[in-house]
Protein backbone atom coordinates (compact mmCIF):
# COMPACT_ATOMS: atom_id res chain seq x y z
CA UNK A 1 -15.28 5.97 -11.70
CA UNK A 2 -14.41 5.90 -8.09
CA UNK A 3 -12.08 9.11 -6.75
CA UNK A 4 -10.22 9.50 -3.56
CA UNK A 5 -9.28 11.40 -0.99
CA UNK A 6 -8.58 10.81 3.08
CA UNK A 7 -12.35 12.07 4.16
CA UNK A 8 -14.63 10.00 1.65
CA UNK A 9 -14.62 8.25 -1.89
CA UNK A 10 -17.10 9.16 -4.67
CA UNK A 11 -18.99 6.94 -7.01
CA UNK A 12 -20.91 7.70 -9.79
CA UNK A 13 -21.65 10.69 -8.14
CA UNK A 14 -22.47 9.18 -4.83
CA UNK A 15 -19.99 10.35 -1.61
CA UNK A 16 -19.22 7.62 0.49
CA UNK A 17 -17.72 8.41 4.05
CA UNK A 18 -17.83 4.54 5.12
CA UNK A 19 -15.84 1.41 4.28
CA UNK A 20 -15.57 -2.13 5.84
CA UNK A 21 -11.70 -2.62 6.31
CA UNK A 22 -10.38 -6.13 8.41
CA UNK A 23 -7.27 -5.05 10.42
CA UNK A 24 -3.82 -5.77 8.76
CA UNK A 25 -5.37 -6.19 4.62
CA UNK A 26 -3.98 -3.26 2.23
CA UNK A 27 -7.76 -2.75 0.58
CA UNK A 28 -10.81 -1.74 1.96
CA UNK A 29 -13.71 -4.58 1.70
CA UNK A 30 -16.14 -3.07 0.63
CA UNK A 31 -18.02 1.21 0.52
CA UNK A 32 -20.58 1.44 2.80
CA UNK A 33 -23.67 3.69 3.01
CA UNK A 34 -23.50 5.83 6.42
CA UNK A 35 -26.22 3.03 7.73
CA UNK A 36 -23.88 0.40 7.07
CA UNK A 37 -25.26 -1.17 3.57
CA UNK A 38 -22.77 -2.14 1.09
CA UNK A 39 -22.06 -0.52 -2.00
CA UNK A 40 -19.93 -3.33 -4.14
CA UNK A 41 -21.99 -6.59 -2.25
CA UNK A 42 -25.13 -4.98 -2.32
CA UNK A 43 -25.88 -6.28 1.18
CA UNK A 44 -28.11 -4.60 3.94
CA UNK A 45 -26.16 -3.68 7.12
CA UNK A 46 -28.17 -6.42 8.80
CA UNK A 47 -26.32 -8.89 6.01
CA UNK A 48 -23.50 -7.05 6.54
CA UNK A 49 -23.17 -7.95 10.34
CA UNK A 50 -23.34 -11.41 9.55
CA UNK A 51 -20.88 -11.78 7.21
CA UNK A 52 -18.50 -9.70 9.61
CA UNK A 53 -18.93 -11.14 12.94
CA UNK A 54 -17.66 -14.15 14.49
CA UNK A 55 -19.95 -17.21 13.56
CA UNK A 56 -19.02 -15.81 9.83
CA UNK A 57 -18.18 -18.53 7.50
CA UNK A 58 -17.49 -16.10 4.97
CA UNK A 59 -13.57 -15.43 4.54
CA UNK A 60 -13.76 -12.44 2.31
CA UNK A 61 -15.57 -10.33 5.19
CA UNK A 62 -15.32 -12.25 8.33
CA UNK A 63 -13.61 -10.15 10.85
CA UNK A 64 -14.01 -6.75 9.03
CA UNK A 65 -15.54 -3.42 10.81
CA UNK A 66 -17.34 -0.60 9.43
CA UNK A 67 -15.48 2.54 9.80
CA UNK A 68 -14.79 5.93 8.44
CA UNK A 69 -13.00 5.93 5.39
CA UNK A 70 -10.29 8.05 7.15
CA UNK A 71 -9.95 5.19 9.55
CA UNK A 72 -9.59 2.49 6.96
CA UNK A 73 -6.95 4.73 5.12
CA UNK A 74 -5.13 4.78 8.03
CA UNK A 75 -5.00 0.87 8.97
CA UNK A 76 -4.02 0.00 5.00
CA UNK A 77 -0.80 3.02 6.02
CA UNK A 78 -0.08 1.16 9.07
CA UNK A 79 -0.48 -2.72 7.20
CA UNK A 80 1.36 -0.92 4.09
CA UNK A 81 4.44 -0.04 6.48
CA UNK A 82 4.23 -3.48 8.22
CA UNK A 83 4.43 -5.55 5.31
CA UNK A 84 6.78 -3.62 2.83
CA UNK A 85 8.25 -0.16 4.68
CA UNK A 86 9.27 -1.23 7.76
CA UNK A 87 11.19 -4.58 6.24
CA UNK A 88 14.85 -4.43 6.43
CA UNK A 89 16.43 -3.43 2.92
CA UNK A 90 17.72 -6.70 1.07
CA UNK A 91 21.87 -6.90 -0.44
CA UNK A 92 21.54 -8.00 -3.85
CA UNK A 93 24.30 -8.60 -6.24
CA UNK A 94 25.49 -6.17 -9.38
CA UNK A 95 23.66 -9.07 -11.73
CA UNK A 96 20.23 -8.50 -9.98
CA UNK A 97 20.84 -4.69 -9.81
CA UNK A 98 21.08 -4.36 -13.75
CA UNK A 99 18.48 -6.89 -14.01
CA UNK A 100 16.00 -4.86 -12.06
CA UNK A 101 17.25 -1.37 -13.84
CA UNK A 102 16.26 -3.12 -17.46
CA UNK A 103 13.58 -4.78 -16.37
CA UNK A 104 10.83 -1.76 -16.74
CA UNK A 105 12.16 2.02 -17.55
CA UNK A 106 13.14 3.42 -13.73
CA UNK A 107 11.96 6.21 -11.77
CA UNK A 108 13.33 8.73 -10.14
CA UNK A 109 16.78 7.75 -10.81
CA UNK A 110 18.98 10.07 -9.07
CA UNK A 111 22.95 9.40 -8.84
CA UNK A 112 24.20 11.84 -6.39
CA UNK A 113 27.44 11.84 -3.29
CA UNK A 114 28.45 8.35 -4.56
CA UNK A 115 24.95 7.05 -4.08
CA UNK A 116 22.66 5.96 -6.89
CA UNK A 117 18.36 5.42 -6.57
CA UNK A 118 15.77 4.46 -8.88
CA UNK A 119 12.05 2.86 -8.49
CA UNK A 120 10.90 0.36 -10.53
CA UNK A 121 8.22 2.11 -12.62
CA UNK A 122 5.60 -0.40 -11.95
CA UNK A 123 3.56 0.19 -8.12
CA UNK A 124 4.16 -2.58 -5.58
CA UNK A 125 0.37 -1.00 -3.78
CA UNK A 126 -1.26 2.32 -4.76
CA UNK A 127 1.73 4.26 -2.79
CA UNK A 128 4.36 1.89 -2.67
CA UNK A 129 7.45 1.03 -4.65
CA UNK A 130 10.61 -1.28 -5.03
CA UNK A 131 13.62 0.93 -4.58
CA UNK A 132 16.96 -0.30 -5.98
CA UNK A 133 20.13 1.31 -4.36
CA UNK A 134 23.61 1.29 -5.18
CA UNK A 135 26.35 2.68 -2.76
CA UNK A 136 30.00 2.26 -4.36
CA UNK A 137 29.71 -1.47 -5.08
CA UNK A 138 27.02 -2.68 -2.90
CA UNK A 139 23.73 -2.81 -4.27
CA UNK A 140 20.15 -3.61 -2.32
CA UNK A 141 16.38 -3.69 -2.90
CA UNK A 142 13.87 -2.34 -0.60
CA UNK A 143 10.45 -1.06 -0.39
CA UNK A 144 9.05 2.53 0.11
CA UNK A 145 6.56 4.85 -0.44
CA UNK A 146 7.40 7.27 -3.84
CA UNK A 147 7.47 10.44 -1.57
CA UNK A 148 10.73 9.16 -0.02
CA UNK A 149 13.84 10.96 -0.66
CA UNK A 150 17.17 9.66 -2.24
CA UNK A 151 18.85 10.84 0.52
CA UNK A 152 16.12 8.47 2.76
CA UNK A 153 16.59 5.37 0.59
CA UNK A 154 20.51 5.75 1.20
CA UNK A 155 20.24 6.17 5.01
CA UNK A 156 18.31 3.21 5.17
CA UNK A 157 20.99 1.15 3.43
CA UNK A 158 23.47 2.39 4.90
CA UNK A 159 21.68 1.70 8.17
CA UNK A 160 22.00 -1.99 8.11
């Protein structure tokens, strides 16, 4: 049982501080021991190299660097915002918006100032979720992190 936080994962007891992470994916590849051994692939760091550099014929690793875990958190945030957070919100019709409403039970569905929010219950990534607005009788779909506000989700709508 693996569990989290920004400075280092633990595993069965073991505290990992490394990952290998390839710029723009939304997982880490693989733990890695502070020499650069792999945890899940079982691989020495001289493998390792190998399967990450350039003459790599390996598509699962080529390309990927071992880092802190801290910096791997922090490229799946930015590749997280790039592919979901940062999109513009989509205009859906009042058909799709009760479709999406009774498709799982919502979250966080807040109706407030002529505005109405919910998530769809079910996690797009480990931190992000589909939003589904409603402001008077337009209606859109967008992606977001669950720490946004109501009050966010709304300005971003009404930003387009």
């Amino acid at each position: 049982m693996a569990d989290q936080n920004q400075e280092s994962i633990t595993v069965n007891g073991v505290v990992f501080t490394h990952c290998y992470h390839r710029s723009g994916d939304l997982n880490m590849i693989d733990l890695a021991y502070a020499d650069g051994r792999s945890l899940w692939g079982q691989r020495t760091a001289e493998e390792m190299e190998k399967l990450t550099g350039p003459d790599s014929t390996d598509p699962h690793y080529k390309g990927a660097h071992l880092m802190l875990i801290s910096e791997g958190e922090k490229l799946i945030k930015d590749a997280e915002n790039e592919k979901y957070v940062n999109q513009t919100p989509e205009a859906i019709n009042e058909k799709e918006y009760d479709r999406l409403l009774n498709i799982l039970p919502p979250m966080r569905w807040i109706n407030r100032g002529g505005a109405e929010s919910f998530a769809i219950s079910e996690a797009v990534t480990e931190t992000i979720y589909l939003f589904v607005v409603r402001i008077g009788d337009q209606y859109w779909k967008l992606s977001d992190r669950l720490s946004t506000s109501h009050d966010g989700l709304v300005r971003r709508c009404k930003a387009i």
